[in-house]
N, C-alpha and C. Protein backbone atom coordinates (compact mmCIF):
# COMPACT_ATOMS: atom_id res chain seq x y z
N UNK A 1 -17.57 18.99 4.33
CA UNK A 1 -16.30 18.64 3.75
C UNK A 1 -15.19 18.96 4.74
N UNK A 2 -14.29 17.90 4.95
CA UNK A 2 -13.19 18.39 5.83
C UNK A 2 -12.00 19.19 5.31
N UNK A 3 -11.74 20.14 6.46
CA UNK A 3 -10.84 20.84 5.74
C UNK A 3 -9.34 20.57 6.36
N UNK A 4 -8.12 20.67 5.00
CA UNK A 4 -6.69 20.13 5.60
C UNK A 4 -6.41 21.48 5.83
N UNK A 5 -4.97 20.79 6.74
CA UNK A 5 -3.54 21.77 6.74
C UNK A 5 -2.61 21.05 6.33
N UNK A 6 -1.66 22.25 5.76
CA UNK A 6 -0.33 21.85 5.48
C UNK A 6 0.72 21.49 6.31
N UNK A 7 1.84 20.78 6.42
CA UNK A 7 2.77 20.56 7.37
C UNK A 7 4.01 20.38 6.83
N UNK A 8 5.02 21.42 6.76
CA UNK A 8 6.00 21.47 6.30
C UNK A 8 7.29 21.16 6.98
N UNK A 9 8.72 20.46 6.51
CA UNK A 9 9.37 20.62 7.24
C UNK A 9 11.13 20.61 6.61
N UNK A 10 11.62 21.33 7.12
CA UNK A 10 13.47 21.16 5.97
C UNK A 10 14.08 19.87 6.75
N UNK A 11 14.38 19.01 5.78
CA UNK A 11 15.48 18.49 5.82
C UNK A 11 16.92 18.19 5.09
N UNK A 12 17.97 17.51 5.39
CA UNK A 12 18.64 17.37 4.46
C UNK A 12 18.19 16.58 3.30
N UNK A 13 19.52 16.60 1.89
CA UNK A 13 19.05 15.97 0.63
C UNK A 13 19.01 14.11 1.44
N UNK A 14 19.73 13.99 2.14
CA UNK A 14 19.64 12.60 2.35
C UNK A 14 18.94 12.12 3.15
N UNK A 15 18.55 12.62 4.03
CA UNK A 15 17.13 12.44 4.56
C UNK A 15 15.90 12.02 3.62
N UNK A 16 15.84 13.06 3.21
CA UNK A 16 14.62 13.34 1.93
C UNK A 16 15.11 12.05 0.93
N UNK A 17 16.15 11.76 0.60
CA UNK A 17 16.42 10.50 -0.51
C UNK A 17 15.43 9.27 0.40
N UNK A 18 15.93 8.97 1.85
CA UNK A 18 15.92 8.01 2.66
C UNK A 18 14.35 7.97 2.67
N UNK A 19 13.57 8.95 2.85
CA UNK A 19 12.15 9.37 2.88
C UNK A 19 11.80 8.73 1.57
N UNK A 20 11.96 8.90 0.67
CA UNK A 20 11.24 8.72 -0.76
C UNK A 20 11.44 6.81 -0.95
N UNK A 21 13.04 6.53 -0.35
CA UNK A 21 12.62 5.27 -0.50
C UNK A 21 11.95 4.36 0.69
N UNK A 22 12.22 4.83 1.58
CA UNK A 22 10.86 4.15 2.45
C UNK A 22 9.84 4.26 2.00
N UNK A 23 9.29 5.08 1.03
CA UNK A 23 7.77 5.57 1.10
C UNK A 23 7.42 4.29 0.00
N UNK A 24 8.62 3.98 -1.05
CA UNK A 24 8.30 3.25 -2.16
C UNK A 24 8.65 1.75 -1.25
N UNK A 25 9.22 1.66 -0.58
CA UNK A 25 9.39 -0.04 0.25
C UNK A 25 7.83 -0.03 0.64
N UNK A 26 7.64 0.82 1.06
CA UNK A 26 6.25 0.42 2.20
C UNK A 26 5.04 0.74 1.37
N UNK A 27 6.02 0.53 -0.21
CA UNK A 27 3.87 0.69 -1.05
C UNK A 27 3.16 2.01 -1.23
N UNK A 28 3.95 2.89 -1.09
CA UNK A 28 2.71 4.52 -0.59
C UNK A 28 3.13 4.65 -1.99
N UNK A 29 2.00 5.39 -2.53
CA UNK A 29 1.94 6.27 -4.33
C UNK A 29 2.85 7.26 -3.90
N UNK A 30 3.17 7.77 -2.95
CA UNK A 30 4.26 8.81 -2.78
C UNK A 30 4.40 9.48 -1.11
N UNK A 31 5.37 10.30 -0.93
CA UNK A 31 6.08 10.53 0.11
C UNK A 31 5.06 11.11 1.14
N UNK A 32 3.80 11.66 0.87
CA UNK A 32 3.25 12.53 1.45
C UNK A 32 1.85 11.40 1.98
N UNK A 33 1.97 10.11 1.15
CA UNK A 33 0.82 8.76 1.83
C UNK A 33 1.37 8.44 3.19
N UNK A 34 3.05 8.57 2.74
CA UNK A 34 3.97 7.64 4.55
C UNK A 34 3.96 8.53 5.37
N UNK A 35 4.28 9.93 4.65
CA UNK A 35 3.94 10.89 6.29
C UNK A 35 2.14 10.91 7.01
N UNK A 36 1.57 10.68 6.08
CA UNK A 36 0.33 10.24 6.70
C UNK A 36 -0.15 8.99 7.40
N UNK A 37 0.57 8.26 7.06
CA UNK A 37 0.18 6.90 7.85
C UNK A 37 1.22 6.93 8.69
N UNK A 38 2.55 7.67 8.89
CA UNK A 38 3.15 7.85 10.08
C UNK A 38 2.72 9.11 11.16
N UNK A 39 2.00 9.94 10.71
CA UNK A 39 1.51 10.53 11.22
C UNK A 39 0.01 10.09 11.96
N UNK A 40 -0.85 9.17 11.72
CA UNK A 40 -1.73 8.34 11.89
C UNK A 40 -1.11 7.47 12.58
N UNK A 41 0.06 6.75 12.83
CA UNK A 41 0.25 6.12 13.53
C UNK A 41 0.87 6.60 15.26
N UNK A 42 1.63 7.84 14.95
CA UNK A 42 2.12 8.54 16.00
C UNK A 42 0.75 8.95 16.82
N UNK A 43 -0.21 9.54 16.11
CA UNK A 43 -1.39 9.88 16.87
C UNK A 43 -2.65 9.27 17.22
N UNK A 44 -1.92 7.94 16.79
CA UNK A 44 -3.48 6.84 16.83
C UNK A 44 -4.49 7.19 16.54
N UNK A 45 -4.61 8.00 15.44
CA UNK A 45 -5.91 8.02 14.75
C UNK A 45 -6.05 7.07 13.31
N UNK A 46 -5.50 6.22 13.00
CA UNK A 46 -5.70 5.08 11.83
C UNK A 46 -6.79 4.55 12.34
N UNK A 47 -7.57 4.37 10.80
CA UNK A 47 -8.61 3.62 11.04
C UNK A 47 -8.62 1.84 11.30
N UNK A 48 -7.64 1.59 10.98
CA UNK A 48 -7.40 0.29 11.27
C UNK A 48 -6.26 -0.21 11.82
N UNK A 49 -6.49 -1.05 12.96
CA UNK A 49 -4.87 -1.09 13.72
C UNK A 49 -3.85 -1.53 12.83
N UNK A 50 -2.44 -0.82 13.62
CA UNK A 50 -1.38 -0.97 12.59
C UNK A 50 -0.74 -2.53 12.80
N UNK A 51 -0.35 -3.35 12.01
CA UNK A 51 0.30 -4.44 11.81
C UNK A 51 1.57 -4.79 12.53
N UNK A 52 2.11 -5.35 13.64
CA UNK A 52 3.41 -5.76 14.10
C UNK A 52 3.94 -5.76 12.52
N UNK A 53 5.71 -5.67 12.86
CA UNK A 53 6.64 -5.68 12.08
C UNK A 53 7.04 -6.68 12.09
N UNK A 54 7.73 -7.23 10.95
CA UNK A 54 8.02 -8.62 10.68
C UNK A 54 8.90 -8.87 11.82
N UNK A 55 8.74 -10.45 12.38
CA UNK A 55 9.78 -10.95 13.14
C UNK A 55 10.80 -12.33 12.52
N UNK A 56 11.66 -12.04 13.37
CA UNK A 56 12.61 -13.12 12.63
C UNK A 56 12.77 -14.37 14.52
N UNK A 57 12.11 -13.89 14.99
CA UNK A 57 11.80 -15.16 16.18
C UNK A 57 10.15 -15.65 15.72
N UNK A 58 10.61 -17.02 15.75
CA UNK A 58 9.24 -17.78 15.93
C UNK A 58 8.53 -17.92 16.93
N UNK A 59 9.20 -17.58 18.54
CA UNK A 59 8.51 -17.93 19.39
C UNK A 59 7.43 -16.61 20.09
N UNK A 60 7.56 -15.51 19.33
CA UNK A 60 6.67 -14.07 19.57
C UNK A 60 5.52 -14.71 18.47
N UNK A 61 5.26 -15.23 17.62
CA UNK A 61 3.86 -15.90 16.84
C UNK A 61 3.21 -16.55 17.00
N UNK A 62 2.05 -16.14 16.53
CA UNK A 62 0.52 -16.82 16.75
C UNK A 62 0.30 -17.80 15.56
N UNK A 63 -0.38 -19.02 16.03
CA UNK A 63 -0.48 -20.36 14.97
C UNK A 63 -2.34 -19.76 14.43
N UNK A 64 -1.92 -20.14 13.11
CA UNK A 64 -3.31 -20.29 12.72
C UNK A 64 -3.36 -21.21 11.93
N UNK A 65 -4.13 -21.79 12.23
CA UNK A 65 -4.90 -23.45 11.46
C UNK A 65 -5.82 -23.30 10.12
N UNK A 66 -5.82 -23.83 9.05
CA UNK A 66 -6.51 -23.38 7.71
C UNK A 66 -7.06 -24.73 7.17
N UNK A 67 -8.08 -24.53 6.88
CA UNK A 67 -8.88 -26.20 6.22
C UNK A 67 -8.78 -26.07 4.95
N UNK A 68 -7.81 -26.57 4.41
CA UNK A 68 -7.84 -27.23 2.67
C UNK A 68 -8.51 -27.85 1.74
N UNK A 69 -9.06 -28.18 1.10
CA UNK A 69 -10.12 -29.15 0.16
C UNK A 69 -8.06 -29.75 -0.06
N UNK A 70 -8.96 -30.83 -0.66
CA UNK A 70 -7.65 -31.78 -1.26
C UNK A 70 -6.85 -30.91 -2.24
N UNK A 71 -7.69 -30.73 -3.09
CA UNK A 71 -7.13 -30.09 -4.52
C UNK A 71 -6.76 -28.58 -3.99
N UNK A 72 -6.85 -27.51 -3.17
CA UNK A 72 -6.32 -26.71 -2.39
C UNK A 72 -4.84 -26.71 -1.93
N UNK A 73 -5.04 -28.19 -1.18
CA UNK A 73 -4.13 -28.65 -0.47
C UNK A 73 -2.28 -29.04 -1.94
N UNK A 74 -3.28 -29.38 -2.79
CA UNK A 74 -2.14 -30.07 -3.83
C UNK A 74 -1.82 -28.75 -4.57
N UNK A 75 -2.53 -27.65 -4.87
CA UNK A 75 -2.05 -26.28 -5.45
C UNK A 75 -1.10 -25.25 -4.45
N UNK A 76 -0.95 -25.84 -3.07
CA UNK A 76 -0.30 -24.91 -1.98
C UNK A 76 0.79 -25.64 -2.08
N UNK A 77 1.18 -26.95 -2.35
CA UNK A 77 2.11 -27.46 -2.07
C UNK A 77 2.88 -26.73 -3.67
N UNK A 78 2.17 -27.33 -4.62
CA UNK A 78 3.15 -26.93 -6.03
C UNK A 78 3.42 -25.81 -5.57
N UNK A 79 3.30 -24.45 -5.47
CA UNK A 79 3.48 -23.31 -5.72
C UNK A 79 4.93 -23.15 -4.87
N UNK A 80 4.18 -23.38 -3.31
CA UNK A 80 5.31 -23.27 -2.41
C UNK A 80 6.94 -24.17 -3.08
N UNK A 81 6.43 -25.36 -3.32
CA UNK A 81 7.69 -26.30 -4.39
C UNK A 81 8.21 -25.76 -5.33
N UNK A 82 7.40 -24.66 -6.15
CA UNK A 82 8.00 -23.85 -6.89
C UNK A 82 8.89 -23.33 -6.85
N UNK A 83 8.39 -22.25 -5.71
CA UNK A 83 9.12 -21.17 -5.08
C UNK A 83 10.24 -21.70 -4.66
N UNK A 84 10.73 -23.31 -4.38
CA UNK A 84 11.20 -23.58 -3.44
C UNK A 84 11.44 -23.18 -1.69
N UNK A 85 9.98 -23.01 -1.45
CA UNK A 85 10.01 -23.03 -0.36
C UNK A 85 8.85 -24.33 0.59
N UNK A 86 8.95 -23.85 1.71
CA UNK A 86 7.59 -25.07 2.50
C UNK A 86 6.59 -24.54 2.74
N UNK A 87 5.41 -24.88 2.53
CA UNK A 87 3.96 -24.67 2.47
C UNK A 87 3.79 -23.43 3.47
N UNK A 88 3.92 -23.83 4.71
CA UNK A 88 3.94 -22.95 5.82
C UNK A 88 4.68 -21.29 5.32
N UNK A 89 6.21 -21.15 4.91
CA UNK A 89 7.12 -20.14 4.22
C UNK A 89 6.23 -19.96 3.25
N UNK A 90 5.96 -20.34 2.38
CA UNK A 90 4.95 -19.58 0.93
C UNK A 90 3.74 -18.72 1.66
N UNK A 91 2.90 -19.46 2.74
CA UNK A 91 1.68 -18.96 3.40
C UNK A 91 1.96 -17.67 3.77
N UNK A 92 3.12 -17.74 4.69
CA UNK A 92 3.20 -16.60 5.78
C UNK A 92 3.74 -15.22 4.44
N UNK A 93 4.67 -15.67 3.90
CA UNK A 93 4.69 -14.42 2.62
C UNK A 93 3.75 -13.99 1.98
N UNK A 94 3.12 -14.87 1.58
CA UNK A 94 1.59 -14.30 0.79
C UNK A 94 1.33 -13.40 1.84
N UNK A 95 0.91 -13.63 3.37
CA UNK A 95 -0.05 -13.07 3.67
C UNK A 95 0.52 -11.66 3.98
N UNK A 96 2.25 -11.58 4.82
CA UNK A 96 2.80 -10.46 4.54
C UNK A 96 2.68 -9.47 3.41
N UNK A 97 2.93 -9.91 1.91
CA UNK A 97 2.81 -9.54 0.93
C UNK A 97 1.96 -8.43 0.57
N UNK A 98 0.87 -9.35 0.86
CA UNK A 98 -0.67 -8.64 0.90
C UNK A 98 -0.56 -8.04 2.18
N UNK A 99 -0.75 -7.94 3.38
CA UNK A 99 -1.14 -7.14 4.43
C UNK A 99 0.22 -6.10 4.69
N UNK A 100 1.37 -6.12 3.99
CA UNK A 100 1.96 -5.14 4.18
C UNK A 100 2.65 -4.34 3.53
N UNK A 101 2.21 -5.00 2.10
CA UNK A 101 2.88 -4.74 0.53
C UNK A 101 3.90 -4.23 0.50
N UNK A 102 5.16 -5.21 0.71
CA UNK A 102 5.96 -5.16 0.87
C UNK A 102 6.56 -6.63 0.32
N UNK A 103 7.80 -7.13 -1.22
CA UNK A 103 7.80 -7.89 -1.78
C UNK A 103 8.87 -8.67 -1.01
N UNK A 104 8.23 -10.25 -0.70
CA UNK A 104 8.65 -11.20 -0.23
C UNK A 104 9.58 -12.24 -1.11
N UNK A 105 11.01 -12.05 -1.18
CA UNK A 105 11.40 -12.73 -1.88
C UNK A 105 11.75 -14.41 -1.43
N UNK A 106 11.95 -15.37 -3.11
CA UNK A 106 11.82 -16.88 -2.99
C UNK A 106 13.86 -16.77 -2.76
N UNK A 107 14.27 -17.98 -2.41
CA UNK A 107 15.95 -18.22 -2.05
C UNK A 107 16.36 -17.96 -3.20
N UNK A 108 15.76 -17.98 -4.35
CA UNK A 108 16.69 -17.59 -6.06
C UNK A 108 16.74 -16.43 -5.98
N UNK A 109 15.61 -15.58 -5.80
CA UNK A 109 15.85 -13.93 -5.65
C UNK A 109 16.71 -13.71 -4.71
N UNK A 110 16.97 -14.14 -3.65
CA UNK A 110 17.42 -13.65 -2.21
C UNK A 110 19.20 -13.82 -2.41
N UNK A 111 19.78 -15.13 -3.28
CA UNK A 111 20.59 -15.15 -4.14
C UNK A 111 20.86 -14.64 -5.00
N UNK A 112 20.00 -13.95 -6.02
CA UNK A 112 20.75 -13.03 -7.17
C UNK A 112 21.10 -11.30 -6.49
N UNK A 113 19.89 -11.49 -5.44
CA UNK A 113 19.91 -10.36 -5.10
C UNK A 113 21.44 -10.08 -4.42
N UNK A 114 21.59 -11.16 -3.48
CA UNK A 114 23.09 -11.09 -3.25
C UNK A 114 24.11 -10.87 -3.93
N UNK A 115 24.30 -11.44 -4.64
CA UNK A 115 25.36 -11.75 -5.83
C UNK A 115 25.01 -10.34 -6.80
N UNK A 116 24.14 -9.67 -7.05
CA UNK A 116 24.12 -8.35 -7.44
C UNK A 116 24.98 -7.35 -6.52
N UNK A 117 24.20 -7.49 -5.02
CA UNK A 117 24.90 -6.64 -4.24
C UNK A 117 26.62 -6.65 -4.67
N UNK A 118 27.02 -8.03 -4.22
CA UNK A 118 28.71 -8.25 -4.17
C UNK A 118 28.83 -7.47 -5.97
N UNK A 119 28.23 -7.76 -6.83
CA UNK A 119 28.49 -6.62 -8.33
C UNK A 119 28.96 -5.37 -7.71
N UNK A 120 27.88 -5.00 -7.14
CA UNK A 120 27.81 -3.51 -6.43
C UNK A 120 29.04 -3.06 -6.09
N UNK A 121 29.58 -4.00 -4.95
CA UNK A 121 30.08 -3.38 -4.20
C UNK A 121 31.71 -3.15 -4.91
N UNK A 122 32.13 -4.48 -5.93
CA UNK A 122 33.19 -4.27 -6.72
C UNK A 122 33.15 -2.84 -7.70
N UNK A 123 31.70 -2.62 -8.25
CA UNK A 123 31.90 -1.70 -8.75
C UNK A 123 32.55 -0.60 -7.78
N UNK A 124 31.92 -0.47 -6.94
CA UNK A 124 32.03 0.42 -5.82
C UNK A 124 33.83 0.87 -5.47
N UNK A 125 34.03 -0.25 -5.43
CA UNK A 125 36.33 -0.25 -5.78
C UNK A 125 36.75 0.00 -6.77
N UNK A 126 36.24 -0.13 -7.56
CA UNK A 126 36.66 0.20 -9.05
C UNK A 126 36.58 1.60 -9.25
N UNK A 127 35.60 2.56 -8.77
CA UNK A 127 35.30 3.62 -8.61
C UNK A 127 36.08 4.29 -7.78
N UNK A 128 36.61 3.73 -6.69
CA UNK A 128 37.20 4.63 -5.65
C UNK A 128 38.87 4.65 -6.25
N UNK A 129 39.19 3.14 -6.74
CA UNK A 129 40.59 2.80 -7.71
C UNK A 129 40.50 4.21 -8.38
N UNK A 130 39.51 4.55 -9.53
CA UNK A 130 39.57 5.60 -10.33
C UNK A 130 39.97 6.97 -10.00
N UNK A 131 38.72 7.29 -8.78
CA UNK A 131 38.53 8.77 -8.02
C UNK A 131 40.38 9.14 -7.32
N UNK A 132 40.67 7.93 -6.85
CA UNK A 132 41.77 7.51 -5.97
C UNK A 132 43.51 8.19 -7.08
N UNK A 133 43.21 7.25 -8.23
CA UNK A 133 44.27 7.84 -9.21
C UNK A 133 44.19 9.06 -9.65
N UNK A 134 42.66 9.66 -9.77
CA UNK A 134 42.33 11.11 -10.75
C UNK A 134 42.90 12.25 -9.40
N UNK A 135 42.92 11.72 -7.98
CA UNK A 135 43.66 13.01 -7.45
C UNK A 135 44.95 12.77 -7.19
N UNK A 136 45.62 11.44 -7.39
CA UNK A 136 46.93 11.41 -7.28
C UNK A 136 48.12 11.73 -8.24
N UNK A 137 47.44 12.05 -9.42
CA UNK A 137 47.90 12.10 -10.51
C UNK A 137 47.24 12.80 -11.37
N UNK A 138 47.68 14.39 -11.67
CA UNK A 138 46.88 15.75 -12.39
C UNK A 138 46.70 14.93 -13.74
N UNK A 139 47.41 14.11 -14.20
CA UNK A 139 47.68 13.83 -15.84
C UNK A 139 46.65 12.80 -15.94
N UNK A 140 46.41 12.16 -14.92
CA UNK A 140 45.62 10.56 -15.04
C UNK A 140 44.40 10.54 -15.71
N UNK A 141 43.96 11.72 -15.76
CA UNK A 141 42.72 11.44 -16.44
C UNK A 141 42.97 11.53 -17.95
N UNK A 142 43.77 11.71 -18.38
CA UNK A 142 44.19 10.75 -20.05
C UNK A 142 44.27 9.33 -19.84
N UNK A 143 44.39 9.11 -19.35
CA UNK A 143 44.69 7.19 -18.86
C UNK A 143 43.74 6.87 -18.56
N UNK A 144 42.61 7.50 -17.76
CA UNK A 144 40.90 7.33 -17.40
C UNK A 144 39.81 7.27 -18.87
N UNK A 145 39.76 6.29 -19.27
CA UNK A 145 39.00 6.90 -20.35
C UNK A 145 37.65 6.51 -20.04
N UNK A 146 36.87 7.20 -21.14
CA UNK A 146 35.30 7.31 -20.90
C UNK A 146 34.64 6.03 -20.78
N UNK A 147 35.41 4.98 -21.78
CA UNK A 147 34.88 3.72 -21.71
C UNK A 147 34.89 3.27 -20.32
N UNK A 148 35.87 3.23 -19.42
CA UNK A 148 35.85 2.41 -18.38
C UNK A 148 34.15 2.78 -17.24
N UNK A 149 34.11 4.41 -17.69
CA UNK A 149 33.30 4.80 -16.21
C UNK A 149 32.11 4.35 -16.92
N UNK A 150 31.91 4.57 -18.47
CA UNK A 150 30.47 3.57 -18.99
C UNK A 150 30.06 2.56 -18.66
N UNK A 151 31.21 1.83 -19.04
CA UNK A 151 31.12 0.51 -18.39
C UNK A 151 30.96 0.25 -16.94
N UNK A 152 31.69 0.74 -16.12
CA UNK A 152 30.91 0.61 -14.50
C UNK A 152 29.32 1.02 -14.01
N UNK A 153 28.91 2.46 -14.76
CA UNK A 153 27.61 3.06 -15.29
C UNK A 153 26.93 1.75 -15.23
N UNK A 154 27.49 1.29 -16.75
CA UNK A 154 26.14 0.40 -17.22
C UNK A 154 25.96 -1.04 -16.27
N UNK A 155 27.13 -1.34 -15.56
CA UNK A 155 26.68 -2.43 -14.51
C UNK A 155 25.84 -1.98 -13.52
N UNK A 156 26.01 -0.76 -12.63
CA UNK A 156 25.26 -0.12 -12.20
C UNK A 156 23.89 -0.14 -12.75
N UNK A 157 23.51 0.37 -14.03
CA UNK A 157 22.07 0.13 -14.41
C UNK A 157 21.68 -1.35 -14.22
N UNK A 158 22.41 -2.24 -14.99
CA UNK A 158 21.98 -3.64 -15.10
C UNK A 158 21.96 -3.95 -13.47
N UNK A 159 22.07 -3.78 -12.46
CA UNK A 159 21.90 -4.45 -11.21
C UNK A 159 20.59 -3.39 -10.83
N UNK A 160 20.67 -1.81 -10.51
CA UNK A 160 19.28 -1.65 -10.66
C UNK A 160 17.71 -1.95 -11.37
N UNK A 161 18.52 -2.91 -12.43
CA UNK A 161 16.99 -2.71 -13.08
C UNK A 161 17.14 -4.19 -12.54
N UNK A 162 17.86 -5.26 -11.95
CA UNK A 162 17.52 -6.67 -11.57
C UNK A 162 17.20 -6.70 -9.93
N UNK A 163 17.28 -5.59 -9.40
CA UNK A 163 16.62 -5.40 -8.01
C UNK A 163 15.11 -5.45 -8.19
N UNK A 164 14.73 -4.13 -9.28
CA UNK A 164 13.35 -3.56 -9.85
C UNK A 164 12.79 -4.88 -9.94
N UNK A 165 13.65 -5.79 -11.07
CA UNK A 165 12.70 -7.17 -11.43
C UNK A 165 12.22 -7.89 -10.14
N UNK A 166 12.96 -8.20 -9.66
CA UNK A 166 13.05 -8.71 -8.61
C UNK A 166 11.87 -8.53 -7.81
N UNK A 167 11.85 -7.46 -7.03
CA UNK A 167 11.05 -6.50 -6.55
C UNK A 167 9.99 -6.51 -7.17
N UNK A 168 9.41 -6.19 -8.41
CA UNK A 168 8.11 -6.31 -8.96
C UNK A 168 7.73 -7.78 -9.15
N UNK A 169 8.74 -8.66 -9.60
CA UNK A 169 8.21 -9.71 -10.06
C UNK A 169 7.13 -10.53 -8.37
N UNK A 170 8.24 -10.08 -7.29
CA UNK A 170 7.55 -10.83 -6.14
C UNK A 170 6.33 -9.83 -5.57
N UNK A 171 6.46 -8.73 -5.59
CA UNK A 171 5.07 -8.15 -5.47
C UNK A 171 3.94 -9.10 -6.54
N UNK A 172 4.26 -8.69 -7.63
CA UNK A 172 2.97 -9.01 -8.45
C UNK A 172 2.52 -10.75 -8.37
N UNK A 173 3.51 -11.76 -8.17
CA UNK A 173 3.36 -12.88 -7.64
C UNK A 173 2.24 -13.34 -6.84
N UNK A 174 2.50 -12.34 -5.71
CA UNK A 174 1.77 -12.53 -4.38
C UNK A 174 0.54 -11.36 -4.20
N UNK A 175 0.32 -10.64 -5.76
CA UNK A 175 -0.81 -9.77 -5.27
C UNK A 175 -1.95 -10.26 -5.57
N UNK A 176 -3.03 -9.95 -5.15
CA UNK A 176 -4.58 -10.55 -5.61
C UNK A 176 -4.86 -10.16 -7.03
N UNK A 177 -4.91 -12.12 -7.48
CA UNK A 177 -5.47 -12.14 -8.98
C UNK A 177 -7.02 -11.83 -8.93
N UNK A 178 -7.33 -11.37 -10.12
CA UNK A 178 -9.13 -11.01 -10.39
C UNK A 178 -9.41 -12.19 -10.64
């Protein structure tokens, strides 16, 4: 039986935030899977070579050629048409998807996702408007009422939980059906 060690180390709280969500982008059950596969990767001991990182040049890629049956051929096209994307764009996500579990979004997600962000970021003024009056003015927070910061709150939730959708819906899309 092999035996471990421990490996400890302090960092700041935001570090450690930044840690936990990489660990959940890149698929690990938790923080202590990514220090292992980054640690496996620093020391080249992974058992299986590690994957290039996505590129956004086409001309660093390798072509691979795939033989279709007809009826293959007519289920790659719907899906990708679905998605609204092109046969080739649906392929290469799937296979990302799967080999790096990591969720590939279609142009509707990639759009709401936007248009959430810009939510965000108004909330984000609205908040500083608030913080901004509550020190310029000892009295202002009678004029601040509870409703308003709920209400920014609850947009806040509603755009986190439409990232989540988002995010799960294209993982589970592209993961292997039984």
């Amino acid at each position: 039986m092999k035996e471990y060690e421990t490996i400890r180390a302090r960092v700041s709280r935001e570090t450690k935030l930044k840690f936990a969500a990489a660990a959940q982008r890149h698929g690990c059950r938790s923080e202590a899977q990514l220090l292992r596969l980054m640690l496996d990767k620093v020391l080249h001991t992974e058992e299986k070579p590690a994957l290039p990182p996505t590129r956004k040049s086409r001309s660093a890629g390798t072509q691979v050629n795939v033989l279709l049956t007809s009826e293959e051929h007519q289920l790659l096209t719907a899906a990708a048409t679905g998605e609204g994307l092109r046969r080739t764009e649906w392929i290469v996500k799937l296979i990302r998807a799967t080999l790096l579990r990591q969720p590939q979004f279609n142009r509707a997600e990639v759009d709401a996702l936007a248009e959430s962000s810009r939510q965000l970021a108004a909330i984000g003024r609205n908040l500083n408007q608030i913080a901004r009056t509550l020190n310029m003015e000892p009295n202002a927070s009678r004029s601040m009422t509870v409703e308003r910061v709920e209400t920014l709150s609850a947009e806040i939730k509603r755009h986190c939980a439409l990232v989540a959708e988002l995010t799960d819906a294209s993982i589970s899309r592209r993961s292997a059906k039984p």
